[in-house]
Structures are given as C-alpha cells and as structure tokens.
Protein backbone atom coordinates (compact mmCIF):
# COMPACT_ATOMS: atom_id res chain seq x y z
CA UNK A 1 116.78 104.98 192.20
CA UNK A 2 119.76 103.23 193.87
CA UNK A 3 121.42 104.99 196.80
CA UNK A 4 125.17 104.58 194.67
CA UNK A 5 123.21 106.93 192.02
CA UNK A 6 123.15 109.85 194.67
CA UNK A 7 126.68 108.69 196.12
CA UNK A 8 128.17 108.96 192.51
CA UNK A 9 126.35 111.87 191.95
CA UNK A 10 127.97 114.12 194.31
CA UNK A 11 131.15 112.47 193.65
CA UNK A 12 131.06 113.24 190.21
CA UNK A 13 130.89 117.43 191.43
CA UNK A 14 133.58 116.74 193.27
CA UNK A 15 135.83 115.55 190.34
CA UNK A 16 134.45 118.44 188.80
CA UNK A 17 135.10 121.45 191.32
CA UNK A 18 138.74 120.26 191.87
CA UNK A 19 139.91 119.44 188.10
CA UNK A 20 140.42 115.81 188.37
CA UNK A 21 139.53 114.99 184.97
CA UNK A 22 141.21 115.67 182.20
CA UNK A 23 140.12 118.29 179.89
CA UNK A 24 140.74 115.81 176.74
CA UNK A 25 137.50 113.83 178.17
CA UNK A 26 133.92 115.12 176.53
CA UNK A 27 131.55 112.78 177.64
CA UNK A 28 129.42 112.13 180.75
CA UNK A 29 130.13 115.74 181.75
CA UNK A 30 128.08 118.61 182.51
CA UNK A 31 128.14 121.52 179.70
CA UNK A 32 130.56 119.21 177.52
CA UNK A 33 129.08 117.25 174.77
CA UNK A 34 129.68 115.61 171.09
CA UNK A 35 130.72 119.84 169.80
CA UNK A 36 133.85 119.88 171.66
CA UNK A 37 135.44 117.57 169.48
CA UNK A 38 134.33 117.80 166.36
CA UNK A 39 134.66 121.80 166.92
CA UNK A 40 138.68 121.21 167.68
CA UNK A 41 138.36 118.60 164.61
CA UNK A 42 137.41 121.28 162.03
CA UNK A 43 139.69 123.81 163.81
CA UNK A 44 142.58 120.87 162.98
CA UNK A 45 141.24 121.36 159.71
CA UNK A 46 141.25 125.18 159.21
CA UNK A 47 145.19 124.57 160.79
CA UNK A 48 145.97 122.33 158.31
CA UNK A 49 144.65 124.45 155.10
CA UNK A 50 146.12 127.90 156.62
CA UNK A 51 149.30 126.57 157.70
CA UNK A 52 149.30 123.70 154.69
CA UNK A 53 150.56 121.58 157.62
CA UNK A 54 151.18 118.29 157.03
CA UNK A 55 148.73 115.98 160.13
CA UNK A 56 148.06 112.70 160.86
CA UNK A 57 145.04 111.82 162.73
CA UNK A 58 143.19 108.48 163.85
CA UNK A 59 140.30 106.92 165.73
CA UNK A 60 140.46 104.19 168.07
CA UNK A 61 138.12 102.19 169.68
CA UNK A 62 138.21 98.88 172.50
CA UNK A 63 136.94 95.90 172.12
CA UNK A 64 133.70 95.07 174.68
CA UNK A 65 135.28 98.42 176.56
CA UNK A 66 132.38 98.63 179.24
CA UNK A 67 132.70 94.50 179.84
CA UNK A 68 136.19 94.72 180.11
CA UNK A 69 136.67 96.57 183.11
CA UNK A 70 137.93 94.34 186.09
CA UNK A 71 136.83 95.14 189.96
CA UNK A 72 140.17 95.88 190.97
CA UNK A 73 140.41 98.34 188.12
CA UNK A 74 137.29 99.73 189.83
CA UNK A 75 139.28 100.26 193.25
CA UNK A 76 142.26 101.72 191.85
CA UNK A 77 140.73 104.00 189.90
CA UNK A 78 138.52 105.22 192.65
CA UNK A 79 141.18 105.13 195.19
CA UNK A 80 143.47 107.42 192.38
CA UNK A 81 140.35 109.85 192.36
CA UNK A 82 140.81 110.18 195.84
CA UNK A 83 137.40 108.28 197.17
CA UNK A 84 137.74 106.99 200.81
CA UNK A 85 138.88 103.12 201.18
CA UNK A 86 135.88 103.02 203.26
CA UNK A 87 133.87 103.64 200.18
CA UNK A 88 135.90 101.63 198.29
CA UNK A 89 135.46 98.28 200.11
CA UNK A 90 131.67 99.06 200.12
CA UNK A 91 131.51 99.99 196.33
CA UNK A 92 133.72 96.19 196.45
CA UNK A 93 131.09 94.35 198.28
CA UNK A 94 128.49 95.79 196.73
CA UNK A 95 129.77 94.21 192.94
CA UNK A 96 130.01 90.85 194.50
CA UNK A 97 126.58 90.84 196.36
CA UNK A 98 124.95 92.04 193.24
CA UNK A 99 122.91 89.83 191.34
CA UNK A 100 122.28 91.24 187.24
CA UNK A 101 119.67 89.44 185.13
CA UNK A 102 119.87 90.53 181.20
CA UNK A 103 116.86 90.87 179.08
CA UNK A 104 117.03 89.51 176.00
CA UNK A 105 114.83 88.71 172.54
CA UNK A 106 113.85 85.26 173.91
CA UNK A 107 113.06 85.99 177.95
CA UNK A 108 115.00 87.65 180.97
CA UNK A 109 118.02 85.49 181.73
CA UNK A 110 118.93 84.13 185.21
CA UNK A 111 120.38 86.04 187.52
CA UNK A 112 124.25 85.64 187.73
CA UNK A 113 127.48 87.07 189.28
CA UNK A 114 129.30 89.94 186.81
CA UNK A 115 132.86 88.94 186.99
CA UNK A 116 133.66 92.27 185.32
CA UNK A 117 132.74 95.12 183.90
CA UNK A 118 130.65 98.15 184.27
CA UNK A 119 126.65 97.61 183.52
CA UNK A 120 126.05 99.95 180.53
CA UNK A 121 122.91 102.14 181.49
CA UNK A 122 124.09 101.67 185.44
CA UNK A 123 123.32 105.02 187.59
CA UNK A 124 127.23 104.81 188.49
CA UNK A 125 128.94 103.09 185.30
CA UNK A 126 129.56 106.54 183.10
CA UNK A 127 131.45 107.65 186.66
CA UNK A 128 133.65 105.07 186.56
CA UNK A 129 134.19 104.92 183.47
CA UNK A 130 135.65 108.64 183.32
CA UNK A 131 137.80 107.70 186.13
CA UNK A 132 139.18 104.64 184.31
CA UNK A 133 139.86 106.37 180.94
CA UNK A 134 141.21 109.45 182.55
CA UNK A 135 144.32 107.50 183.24
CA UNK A 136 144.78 107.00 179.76
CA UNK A 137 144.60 110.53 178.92
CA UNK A 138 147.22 111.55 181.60
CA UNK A 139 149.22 108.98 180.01
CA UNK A 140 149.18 110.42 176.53
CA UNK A 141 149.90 114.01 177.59
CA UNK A 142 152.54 113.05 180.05
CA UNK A 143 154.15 110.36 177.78
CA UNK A 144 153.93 111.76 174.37
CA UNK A 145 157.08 113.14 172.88
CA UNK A 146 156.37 114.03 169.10
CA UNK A 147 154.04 117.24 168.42
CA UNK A 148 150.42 117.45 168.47
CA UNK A 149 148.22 119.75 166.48
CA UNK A 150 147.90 123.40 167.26
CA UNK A 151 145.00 125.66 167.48
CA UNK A 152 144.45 129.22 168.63
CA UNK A 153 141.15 130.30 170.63
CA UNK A 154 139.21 133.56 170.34
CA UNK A 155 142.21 135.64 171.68
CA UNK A 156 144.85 133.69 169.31
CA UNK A 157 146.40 131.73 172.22
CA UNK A 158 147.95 128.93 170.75
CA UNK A 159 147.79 124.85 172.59
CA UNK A 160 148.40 121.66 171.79
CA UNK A 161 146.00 118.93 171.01
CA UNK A 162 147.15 115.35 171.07
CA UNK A 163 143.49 113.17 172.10
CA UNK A 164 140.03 113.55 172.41
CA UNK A 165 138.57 111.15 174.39
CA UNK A 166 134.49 110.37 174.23
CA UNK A 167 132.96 107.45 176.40
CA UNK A 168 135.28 104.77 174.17
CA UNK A 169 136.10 106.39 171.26
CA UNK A 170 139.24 108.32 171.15
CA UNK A 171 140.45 110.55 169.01
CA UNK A 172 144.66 110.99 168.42
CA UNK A 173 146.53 113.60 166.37
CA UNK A 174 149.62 115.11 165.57
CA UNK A 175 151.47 117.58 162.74
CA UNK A 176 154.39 117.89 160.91
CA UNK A 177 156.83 116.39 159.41
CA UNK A 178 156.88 113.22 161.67
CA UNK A 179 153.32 113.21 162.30
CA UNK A 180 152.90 109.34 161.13
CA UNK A 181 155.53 108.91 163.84
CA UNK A 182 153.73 111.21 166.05
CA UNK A 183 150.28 109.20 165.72
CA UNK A 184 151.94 106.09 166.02
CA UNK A 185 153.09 107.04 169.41
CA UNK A 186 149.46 108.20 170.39
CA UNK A 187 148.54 104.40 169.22
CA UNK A 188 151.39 103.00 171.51
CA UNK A 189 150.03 105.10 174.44
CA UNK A 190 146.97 103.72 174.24
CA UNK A 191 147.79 99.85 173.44
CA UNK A 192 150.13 100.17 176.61
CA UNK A 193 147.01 101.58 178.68
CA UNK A 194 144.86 98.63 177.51
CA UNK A 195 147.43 95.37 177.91
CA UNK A 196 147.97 97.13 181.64
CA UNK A 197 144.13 96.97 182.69
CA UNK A 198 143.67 93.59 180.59
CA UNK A 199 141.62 95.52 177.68
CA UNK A 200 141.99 94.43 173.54
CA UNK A 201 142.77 97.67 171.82
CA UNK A 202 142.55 95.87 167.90
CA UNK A 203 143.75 97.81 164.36
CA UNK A 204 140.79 96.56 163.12
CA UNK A 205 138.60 99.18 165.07
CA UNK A 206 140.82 102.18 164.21
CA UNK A 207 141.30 103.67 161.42
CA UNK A 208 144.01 106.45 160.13
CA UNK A 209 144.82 109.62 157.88
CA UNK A 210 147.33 111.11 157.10
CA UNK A 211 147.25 114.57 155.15
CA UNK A 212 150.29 115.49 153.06
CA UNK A 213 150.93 118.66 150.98
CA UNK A 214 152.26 118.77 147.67
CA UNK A 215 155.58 120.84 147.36
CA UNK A 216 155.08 124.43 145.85
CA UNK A 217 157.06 127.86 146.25
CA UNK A 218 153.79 129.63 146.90
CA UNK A 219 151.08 128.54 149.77
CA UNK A 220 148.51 128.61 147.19
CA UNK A 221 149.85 126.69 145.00
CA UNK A 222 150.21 123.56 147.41
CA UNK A 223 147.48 120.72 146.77
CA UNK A 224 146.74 117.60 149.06
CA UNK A 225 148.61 115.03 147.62
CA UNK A 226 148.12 110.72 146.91
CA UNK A 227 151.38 110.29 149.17
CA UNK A 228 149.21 110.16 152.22
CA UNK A 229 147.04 107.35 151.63
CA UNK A 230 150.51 105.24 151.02
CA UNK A 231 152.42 105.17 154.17
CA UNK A 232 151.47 102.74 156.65
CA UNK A 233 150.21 103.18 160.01
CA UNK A 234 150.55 100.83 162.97
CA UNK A 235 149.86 100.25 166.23
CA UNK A 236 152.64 98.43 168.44
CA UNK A 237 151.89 96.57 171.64
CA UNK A 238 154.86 96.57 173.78
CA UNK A 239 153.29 94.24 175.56
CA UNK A 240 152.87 92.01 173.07
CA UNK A 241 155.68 92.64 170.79
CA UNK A 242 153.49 92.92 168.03
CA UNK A 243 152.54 95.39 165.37
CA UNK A 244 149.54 95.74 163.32
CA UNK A 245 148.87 97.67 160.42
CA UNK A 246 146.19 100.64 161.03
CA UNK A 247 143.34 100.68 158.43
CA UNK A 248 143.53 104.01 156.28
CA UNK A 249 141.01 106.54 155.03
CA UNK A 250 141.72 109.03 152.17
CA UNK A 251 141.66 112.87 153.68
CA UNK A 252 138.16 113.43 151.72
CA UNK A 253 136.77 110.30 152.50
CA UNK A 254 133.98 110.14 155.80
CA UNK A 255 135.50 108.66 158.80
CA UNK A 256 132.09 108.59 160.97
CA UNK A 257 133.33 111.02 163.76
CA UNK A 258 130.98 110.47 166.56
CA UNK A 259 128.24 109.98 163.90
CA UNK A 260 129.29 113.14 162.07
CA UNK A 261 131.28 112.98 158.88
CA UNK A 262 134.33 114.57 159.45
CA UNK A 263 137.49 114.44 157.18
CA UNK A 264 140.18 116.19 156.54
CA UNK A 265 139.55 117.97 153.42
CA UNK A 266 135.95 119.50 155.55
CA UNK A 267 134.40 117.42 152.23
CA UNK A 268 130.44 117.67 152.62
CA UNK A 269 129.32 115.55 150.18
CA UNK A 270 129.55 112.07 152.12
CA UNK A 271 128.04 113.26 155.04
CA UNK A 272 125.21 115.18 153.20
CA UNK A 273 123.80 111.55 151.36
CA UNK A 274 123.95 110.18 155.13
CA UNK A 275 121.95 112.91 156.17
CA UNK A 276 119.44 112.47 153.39
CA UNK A 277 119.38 108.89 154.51
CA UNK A 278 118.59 109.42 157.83
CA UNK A 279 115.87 112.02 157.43
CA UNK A 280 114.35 109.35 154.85
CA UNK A 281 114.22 106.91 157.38
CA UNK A 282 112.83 109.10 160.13
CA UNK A 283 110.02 110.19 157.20
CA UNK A 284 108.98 106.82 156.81
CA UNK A 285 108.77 105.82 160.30
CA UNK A 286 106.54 108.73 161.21
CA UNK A 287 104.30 107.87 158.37
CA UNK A 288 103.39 104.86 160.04
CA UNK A 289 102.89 106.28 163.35
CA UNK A 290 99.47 107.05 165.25
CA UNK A 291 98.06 110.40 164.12
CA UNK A 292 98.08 112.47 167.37
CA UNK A 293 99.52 115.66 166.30
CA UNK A 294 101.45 116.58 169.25
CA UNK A 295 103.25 113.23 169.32
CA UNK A 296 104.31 113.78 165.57
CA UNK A 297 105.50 117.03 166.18
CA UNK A 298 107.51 116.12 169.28
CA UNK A 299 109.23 113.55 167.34
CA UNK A 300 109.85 115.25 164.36
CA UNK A 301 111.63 118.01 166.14
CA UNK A 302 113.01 115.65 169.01
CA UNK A 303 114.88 113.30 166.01
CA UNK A 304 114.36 114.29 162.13
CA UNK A 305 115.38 117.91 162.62
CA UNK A 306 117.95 117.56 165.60
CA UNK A 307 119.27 114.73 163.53
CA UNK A 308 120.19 116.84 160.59
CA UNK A 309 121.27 119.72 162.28
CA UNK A 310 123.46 117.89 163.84
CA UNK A 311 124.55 116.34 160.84
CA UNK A 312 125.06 119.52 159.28
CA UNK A 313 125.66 122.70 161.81
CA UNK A 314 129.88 122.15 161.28
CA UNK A 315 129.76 121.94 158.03
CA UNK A 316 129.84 124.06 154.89
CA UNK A 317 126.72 122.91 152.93
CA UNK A 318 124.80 125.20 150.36
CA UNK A 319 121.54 126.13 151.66
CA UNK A 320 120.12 124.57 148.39
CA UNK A 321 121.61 121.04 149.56
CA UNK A 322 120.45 120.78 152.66
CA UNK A 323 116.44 122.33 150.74
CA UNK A 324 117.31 119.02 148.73
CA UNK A 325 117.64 116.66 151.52
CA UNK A 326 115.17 117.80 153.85
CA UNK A 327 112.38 117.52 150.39
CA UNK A 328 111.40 113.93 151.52
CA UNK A 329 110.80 115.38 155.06
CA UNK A 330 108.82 118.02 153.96
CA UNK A 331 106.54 115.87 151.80
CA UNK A 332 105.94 113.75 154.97
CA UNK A 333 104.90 116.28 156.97
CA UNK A 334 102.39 118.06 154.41
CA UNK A 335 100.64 114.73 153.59
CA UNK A 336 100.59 114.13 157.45
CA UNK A 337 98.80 116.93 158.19
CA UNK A 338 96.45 116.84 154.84
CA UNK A 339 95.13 113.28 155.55
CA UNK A 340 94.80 113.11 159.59
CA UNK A 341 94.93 116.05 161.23
C-alpha cells in the first residue's frame, strides 16, 4: 500500500474531527452513505404532500469529473483544507514523478505522465476529491438567495436543504413559489464552480422537476398538476454567457437517484420492474456459476438480496409486490440446491 494511503488517511480524521467538510457531502465518509440522501429525498417528499408545497428539484452531473481535476486545483484545495505547503509541494512532485500505465481490453498501455486528474480507485483520489467539491458546496449555501426545502428531524426542528452532494452527482432543491427560480440559481452555482476549476458542467447530464399543486380551497382537495412538466429549466454559465435548457422528468416518473428510483410523487411502480430486472439478472448469473454452496450463498446475499433491499427499503411497496419480484429468485435458488448440492 502506498505511503500517501496512510498520509491521506489520517488526514482525512482530521477533516473529520474539526468539521471541515460540509455536511451536504455523503460520500467517501465514515458512517455516511447512499441513505442520507435519498432519506432527506423522501422527507422532501412527505414536505411536499403535507404542506402541498410547490418544489423544484434536479440532478447534475460533470463531464469526465475525476479527469478533470488540474494539479493546481490539487494544491489549492489542500492548502484551503489547511495541509502544510511542505506537504503540498511533496503531494506536487509526487504527480509529476508518477508514471500511470492503464489496463485495457487489448494489453496494459505504456506508461505516461497524467496531466490531470485524480486516478479513480487511487488510495488518495476520494480525499481529494471531497476537498475539491466541498468548495462547491460552501458556494451554494453561502451564495444562494432563493429558499430551499424544509424538513423537521425527530424533535420537529426545522432546516434548510438546498444540495446533496455524492462523489459527482449532486443533488439541488428548492420550494415555493419561485422554486424554478430557486433551482435555477442552484444550477448557476454550480456552472460558476465548474468554468472556475476548468470543469464542463452540460444540461445534457441533468435533469429537472418541478412539482406544482393544483389550486383548491381545501388541502385535500389539491392534486399535482400538468403545469410542472411545462416550464423550462436552465442552466446559465456566466462564464460563458450561455443558457441551456435542463432536460425534464414528470414528478411520477423515475429519475435514477443514486441507483434508486426516486420521484416526487414516492411512485413505486418504476422502480419495482427495475428491481425485478435486476434480481433476474443476478438469478441467471448464479445459475451458471460453480456449485460450491458457500460461494452461492455469499453471493446471493452479498448482491441479489442487498440489491433489492436496497432497491426497496424507502419505499412503499406491498409485501405481495416485492413476493412477485423476488419469484424468479426463489426458483433459482430451489433448483440450485435440488440439482447440485
């Protein structure tokens, strides 16, 4: 194991003990995982149908985000997270003396120079990264003007959500009346975050919804309306000077949250035939594996059932549905056991 994995390691629990990073950032992070946000995503939801609260929410993702990142991004972002210079330089000369070779289908490749970025997989690359995108997130909650989504915790305490932020996926909201404007301003954030450290954040790897209720005298009597899907979304590059029009997705429709379907309406139905899919897959594959027992049994708790729990365990499904999907699963495992063990 390299020597940086040990240095980054311990410089890591640093960030951690003093609160350097951002609380909007889930991933990379001891006792934080995928739940966070898609927890405060189907609290947004419960919001939204208690409240009937009008909210605007959308994904973004950058374009070759790990490649992108420049050495002197590197040094200012450890140099921000308060890492001695001493460190620095070293970290500096250790990039340029480093020589990367990449596997690929037809052979290893030469060894070259990286000009950029952060080696996905590297012992010290997921540090870094968190270091890098935490300046985004200060910039959102320090920037933003227009209101993000509330939720309460277990004692009712009310605060504000504006991003979620997982490895390179991000996750922007915000609630009321203006909340189109309000998401658009997340987008603008986070274009003007990107054009500073040289990164391409494109529309055409976000996406968009916007939930609007219909207009009743009575709470229940309000209904999730068409007007939504209508009004356009876009993220501006000041940079640039351009605009681009945001992709949208209807509030029942799956948006593929961090491999979970997660909409607005809490809908179950797209992500359950997903699921299904999956756990065929998974039933297939183990068909064809070697028949030692203990290596089926690891795998199909290790991926088909983890898989579909985790598909499932924040959503509403009938116990019936999920009995449904898991069927092919079950047939798997009985002949399985029947014919070779």
């Amino acid at each position: 194991m390299p020597l940086s994995a040990f240095d980054f390691s311990e410089i890591t629990q640093v960030w951690e003990r003093k609160g350097l990073l951002h609380n909007s950032q889930y991933a990379f992070r001891a006792k934080k995982g995928t739940e966070g946000p898609l927890l405060l995503w189907s609290l947004m939801n419960d919001r939204a149908y208690l409240r009937k609260e009008d909210q605007a929410r959308g994904q973004g993702d950058l374009k070759h985000a790990y490649d992108g990142v420049q050495q002197w991004a590197v040094e200012v972002v450890l140099m921000r997270m308060g890492v001695p210079e001493e460190y620095v330089q070293y970290q500096a000369k250790l990039a340029m003396l480093t020589r990367t070779a990449v596997i690929t289908p037809f052979g290893v490749t030469e060894k070259f120079r990286r000009a950029s970025g952060l080696p996905q997989g590297g012992t010290h690359s997921c540090a870094l990264w968190n270091g890098f995108i935490d300046i985004m997130a200060e910039m959102q909650h320090e920037m933003a003007k227009e209101k993000g989504v509330m939720v309460e915790d277990e004692w009712g305490k009310e605060w504000e959500l504006l991003t979620q932020l997982f490895a390179d996926d991000a996750h922007h909201c915000a609630s009321g009346t203006d909340c189109v404007k309000g998401l658009e301003e997340r987008f603008e954030i986070a274009t003007l975050w990107s054009a500073f450290f040289g990164m391409e954040h494109r529309a055409t790897k976000c996406n968009a919804t916007v939930g609007r209720w219909s207009k009743a005298e009575w709470a229940e009597d309000k209904r999730w309306t068409e007007g939504g899907l209508q009004e356009v979304v876009r993220i501006k590059d000041l940079h640039e000077g351009t605009e681009e029009e945001v992709p949208k997705v209807e509030t029942g429709a799956d948006q593929r949250a961090l491999g979970v379907q997660v909409n607005m309406e809490g809908c179950w139905s797209g992500a359950m035939k997903k699921a299904g899919a999956e756990v065929e897959v998974t039933a297939r594959a183990i068909r064809q594996m070697p028949s030692v027992k203990s290596l089926v049994e690891m795998c199909g708790k290790a991926v088909g059932w983890q898989r579909l729990l985790f598909r499932t365990k924040l959503l509403s499904v009938p116990g019936e549905e999920v009995r449904k999907i898991s069927w092919s699963w079950d047939e798997m495992w009985t002949w399985k056991h029947v014919t070779h063990f």
